[in-house]
Protein backbone atom coordinates (compact mmCIF):
# COMPACT_ATOMS: atom_id res chain seq x y z
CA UNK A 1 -26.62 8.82 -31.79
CA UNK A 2 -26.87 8.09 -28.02
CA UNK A 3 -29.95 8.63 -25.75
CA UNK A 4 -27.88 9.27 -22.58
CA UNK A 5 -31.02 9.63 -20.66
CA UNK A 6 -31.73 5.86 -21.82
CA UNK A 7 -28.15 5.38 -20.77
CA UNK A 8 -28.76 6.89 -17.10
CA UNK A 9 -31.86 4.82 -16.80
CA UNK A 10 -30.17 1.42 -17.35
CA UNK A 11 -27.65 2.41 -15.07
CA UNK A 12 -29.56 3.77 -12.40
CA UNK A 13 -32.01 0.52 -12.80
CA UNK A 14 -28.78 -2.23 -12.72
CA UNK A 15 -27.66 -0.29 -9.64
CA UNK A 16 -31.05 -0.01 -8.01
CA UNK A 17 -31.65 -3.62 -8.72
CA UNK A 18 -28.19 -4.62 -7.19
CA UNK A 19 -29.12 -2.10 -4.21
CA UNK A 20 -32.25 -4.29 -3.45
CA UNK A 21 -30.68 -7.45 -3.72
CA UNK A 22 -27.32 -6.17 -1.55
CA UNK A 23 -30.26 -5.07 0.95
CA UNK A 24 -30.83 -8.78 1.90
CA UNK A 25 -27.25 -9.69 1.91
CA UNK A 26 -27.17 -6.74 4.36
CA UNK A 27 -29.58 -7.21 7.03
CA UNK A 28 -28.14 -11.01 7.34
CA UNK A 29 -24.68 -9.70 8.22
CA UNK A 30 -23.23 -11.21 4.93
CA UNK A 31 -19.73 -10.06 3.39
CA UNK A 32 -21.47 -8.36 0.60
CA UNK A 33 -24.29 -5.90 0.53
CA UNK A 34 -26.13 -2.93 -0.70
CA UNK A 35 -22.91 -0.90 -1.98
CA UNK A 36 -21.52 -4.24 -3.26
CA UNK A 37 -23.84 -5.69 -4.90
CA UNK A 38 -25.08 -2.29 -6.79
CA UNK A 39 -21.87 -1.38 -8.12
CA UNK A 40 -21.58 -5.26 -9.38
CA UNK A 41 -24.72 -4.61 -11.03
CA UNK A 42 -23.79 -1.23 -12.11
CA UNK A 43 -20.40 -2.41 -13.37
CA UNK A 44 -22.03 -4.80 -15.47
CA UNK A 45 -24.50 -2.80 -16.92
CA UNK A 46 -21.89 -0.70 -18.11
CA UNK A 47 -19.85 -3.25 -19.48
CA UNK A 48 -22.62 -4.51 -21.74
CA UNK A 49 -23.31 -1.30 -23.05
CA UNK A 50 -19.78 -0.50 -23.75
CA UNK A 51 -19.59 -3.35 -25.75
CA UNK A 52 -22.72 -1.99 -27.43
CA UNK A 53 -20.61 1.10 -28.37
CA UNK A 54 -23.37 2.53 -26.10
CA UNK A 55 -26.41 2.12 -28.78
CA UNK A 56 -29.54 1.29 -27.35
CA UNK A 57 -30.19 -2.01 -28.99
CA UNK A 58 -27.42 -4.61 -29.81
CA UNK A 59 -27.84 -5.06 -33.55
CA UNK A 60 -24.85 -5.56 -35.06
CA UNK A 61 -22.86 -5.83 -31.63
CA UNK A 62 -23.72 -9.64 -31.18
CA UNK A 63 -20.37 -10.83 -30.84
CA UNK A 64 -18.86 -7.87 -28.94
CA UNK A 65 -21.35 -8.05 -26.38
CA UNK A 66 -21.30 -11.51 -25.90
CA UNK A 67 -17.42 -11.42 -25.03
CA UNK A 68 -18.28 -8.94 -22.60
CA UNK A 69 -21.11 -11.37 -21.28
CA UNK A 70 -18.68 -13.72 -21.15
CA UNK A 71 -15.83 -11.79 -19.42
CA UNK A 72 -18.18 -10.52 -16.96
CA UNK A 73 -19.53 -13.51 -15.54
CA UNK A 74 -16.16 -14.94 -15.21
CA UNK A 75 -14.45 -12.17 -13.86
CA UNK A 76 -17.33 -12.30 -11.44
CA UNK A 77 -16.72 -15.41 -10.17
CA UNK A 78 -13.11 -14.04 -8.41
CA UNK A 79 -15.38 -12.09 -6.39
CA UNK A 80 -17.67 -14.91 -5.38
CA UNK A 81 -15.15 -17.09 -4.62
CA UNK A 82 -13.84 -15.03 -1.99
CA UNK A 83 -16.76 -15.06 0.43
CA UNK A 84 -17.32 -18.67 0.44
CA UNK A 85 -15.32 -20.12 3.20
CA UNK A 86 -14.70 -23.42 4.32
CA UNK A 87 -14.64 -24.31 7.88
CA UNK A 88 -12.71 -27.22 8.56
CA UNK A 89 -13.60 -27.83 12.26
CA UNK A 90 -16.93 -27.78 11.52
CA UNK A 91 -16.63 -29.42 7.66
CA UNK A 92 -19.35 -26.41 7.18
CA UNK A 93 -19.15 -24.53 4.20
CA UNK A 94 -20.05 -20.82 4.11
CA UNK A 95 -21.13 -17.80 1.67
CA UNK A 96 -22.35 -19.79 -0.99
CA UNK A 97 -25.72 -17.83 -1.32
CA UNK A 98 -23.86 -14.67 -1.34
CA UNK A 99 -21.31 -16.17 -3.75
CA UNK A 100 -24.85 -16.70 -5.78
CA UNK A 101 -26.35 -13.39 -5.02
CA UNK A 102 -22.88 -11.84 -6.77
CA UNK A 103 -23.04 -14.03 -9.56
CA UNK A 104 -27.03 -13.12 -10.82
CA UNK A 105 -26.68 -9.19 -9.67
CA UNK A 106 -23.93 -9.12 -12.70
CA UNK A 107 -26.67 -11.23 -14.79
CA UNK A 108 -29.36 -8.61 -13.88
CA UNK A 109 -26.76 -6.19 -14.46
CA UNK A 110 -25.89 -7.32 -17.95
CA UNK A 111 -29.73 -7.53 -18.78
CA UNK A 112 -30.18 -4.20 -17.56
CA UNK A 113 -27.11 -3.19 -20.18
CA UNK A 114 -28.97 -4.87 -22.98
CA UNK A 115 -32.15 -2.92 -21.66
CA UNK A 116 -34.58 -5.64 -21.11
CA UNK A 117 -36.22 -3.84 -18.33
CA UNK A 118 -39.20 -6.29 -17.65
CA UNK A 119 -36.88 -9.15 -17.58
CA UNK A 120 -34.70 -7.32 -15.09
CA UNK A 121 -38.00 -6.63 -12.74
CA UNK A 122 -38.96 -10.28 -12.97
CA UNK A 123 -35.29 -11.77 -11.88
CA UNK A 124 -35.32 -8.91 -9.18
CA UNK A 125 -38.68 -10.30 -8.09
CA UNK A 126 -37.75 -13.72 -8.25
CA UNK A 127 -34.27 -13.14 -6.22
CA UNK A 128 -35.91 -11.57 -3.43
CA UNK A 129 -38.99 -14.06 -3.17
CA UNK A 130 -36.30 -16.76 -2.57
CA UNK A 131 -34.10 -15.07 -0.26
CA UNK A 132 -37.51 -14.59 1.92
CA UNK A 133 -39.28 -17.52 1.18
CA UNK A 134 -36.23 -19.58 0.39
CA UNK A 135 -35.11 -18.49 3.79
CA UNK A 136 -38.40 -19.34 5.57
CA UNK A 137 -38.68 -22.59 3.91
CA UNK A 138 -35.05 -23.90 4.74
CA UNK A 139 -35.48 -23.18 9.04
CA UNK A 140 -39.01 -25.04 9.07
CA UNK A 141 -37.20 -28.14 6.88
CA UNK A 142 -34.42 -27.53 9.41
CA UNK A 143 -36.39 -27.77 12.23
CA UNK A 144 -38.01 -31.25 10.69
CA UNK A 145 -34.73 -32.54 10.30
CA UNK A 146 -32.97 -31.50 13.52
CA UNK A 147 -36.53 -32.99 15.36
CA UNK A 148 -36.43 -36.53 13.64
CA UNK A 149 -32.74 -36.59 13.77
CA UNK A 150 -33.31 -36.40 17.92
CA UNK A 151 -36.10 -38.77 17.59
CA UNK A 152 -33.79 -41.06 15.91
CA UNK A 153 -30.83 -40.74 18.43
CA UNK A 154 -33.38 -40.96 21.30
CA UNK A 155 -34.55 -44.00 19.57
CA UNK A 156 -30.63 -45.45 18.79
CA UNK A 157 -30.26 -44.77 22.55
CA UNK A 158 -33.19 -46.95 24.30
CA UNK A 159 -32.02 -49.64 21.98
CA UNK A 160 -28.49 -49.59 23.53
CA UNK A 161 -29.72 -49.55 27.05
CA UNK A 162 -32.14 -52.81 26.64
């Protein structure tokens, strides 16, 4: 017998969780965000537990749900693909993170399915401190870059001039 409370919870939690993470994608004008990435979560979620014939614990669906798993994540990566873009004038590539973001939302998804809620929180956690601190980190190692690569063109220059 089904606890479809249980079965609410996970689903509400995968979409919440893919909410959160869609908030970031969001607020940086990416292709993907809050509705996105919460029904990628959601979807998942409810793919896992499908494949669990919707029991609450995945004894004796080992095999079923790891096809899921499996079909999930690689039906997943259709999506991702199509927001990374290649710019050939600039040999810049683009979306990648966002590619990434859609590619562990469906793994927090699918561990919200299975109903490992603390492992869910932690990932969540964890996704968000490196989209901020990630974020912050990569402009100030930026910065350092872009200021010894002028040091080194100023320096490239005086040489040509003696």
């Amino acid at each position: 017998m089904t606890d479809h409370l249980e079965i609410f919870y996970r689903l509400l939690i995968a979409m919440l969780i893919g909410c959160a993470i869609g908030i970031d994608r969001n607020l940086r004008g990416k292709p993907t965000g809050m509705k996105t990435l919460g029904l990628v979560a959601l979807g998942s979620a409810l793919v896992t537990m499908a494949a669990m014939n919707f029991a609450l614990d995945a004894d004796g669906y080992h095999d079923a749900v790891s096809r899921a798993i499996q079909g999930v994540i690689t039906g997943i990566g259709f999506l991702g693909a199509g927001v990374i873009i290649h710019e050939q004038s600039s040999e810049k590539v683009r979306g990648l993170t966002t590619a990434a973001s859609i590619w562990v939302t469906a793994a927090v998804g699918i561990v919200c399915g299975v109903g490992w809620w603390r492992v869910a929180l932690m990932a969540t956690a964890l996704i968000l401190l490196l989209f901020t601190v990630g974020r912050r980190v990569e402009h100030f190692l930026h910065r350092q870059w872009m200021r010894k690569s002028d040091v080194e063109r100023a320096d490239i220059s005086s040489r040509e001039e003696d």
